[in-house]
C-alpha atoms as a PDB file:
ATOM      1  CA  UNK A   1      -4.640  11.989  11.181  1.00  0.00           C
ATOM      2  CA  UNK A   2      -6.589  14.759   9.599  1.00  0.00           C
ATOM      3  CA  UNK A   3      -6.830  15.575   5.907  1.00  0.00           C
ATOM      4  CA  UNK A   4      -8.797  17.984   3.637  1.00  0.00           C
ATOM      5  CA  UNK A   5     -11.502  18.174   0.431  1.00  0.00           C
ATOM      6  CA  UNK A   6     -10.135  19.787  -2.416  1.00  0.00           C
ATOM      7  CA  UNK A   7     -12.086  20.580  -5.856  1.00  0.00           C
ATOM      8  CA  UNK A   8     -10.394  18.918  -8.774  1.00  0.00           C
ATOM      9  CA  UNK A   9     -12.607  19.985 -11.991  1.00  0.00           C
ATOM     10  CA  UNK A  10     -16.356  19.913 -10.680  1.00  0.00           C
ATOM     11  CA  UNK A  11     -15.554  16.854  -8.590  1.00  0.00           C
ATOM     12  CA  UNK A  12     -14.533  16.798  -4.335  1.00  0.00           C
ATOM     13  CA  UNK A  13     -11.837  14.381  -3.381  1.00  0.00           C
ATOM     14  CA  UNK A  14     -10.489  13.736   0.169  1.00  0.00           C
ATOM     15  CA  UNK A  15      -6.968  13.691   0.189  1.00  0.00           C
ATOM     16  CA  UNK A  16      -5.556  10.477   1.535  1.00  0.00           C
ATOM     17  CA  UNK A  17      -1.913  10.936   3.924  1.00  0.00           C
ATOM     18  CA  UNK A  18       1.063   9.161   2.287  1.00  0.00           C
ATOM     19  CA  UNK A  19       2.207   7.545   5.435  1.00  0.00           C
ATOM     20  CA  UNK A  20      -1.352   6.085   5.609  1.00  0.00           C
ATOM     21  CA  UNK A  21      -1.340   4.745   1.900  1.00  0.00           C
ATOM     22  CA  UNK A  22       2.210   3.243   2.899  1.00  0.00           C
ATOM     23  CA  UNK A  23       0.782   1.780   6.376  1.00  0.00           C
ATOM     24  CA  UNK A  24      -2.384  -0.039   4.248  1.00  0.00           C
ATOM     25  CA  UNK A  25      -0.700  -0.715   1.537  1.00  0.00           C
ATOM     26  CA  UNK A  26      -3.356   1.008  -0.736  1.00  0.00           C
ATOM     27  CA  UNK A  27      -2.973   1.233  -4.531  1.00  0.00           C
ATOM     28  CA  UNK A  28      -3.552   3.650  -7.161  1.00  0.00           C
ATOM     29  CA  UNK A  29      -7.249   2.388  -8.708  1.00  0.00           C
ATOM     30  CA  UNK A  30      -8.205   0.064  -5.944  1.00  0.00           C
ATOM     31  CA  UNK A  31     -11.183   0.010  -5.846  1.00  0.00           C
ATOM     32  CA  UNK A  32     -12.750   1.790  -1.661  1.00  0.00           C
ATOM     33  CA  UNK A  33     -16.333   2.309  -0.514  1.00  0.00           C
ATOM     34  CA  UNK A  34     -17.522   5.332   1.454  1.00  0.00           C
ATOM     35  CA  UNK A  35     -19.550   3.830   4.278  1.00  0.00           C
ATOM     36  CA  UNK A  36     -22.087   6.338   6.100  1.00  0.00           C
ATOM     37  CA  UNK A  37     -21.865   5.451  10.049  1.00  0.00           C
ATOM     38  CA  UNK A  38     -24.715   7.841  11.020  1.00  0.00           C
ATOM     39  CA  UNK A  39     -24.672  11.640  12.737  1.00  0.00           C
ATOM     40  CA  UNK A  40     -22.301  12.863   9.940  1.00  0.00           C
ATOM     41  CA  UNK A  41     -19.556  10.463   9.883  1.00  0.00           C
ATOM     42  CA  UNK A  42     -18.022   8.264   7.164  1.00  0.00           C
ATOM     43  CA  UNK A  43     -15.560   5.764   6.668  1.00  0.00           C
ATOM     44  CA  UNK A  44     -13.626   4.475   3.569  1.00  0.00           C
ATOM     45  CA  UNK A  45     -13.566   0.834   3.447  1.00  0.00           C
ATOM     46  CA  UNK A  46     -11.561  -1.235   0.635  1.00  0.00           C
ATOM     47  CA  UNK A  47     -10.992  -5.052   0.235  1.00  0.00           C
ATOM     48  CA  UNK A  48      -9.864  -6.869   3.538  1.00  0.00           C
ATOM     49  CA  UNK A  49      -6.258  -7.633   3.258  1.00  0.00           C
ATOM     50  CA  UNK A  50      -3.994 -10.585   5.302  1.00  0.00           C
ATOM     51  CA  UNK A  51      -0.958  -7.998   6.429  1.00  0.00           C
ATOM     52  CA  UNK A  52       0.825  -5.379   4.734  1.00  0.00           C
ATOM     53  CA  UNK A  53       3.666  -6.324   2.793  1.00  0.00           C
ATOM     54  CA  UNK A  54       7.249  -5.428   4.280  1.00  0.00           C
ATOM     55  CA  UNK A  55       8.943  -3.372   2.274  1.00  0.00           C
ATOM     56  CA  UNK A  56      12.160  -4.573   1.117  1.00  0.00           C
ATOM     57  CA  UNK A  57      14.038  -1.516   3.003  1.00  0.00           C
ATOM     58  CA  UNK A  58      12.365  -2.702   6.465  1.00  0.00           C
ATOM     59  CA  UNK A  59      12.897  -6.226   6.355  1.00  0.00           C
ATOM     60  CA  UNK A  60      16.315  -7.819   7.445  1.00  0.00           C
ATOM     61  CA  UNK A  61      18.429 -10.156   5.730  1.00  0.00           C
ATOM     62  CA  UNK A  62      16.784 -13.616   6.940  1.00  0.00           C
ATOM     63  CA  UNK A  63      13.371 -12.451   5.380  1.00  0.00           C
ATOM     64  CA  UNK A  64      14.701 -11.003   2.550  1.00  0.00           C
ATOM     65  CA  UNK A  65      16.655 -14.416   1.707  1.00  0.00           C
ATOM     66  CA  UNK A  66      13.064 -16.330   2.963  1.00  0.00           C
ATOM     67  CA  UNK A  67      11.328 -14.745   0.083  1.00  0.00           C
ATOM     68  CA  UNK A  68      13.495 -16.655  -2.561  1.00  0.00           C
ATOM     69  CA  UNK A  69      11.636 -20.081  -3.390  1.00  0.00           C
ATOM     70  CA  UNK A  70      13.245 -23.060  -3.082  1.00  0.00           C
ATOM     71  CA  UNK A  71      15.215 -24.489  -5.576  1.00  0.00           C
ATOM     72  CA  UNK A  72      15.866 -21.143  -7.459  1.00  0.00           C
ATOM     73  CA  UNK A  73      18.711 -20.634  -9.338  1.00  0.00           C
ATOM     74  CA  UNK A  74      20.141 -17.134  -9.491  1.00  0.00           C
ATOM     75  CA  UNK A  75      21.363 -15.893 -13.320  1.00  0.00           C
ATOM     76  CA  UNK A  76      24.880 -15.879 -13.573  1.00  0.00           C
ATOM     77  CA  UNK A  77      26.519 -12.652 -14.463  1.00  0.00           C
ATOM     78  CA  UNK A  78      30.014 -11.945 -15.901  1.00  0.00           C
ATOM     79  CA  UNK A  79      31.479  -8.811 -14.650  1.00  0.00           C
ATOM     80  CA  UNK A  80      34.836  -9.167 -17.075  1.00  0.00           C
ATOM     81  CA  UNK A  81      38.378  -8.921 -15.385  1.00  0.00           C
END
């Protein structure tokens, strides 16, 4: 995946791909750490993390309905006639 420095103000930022912010699950103001590996390379390193979240749209109905805890009680609505 490649991506670009762009000047915002007097600052450099690296843009970071969507699909990888989706893929790691990365949030706006987390805080990352640039790491310097040696002979010009970097790497951005955040908080370790036990698994990316599903999101609701790729998980079927089994794990959707596991998600609910125990004992819940769903609000009861009145739709009228």
């Amino acid at each position: 995946m490649t991506t670009r420095i762009i000047r915002v103000g007097n600052s450099l930022l690296v843009e970071i791909p969507e699909e990888l912010v989706a893929e790691l699950g990365l949030q706006v103001g987390e805080p990352l750490e640039w790491v310097a590996n040696g002979s010009g390379s970097i790497s951005l390193v955040g908080p370790p993390r036990r698994s990316v979240p599903k999101k609701p749209a790729d998980m079927t109905l089994e794990e959707l309905l596991g998600e609910i805890p125990e004992g819940a009680e769903m609000e009861r609505i009145d739709w009228g006639a």
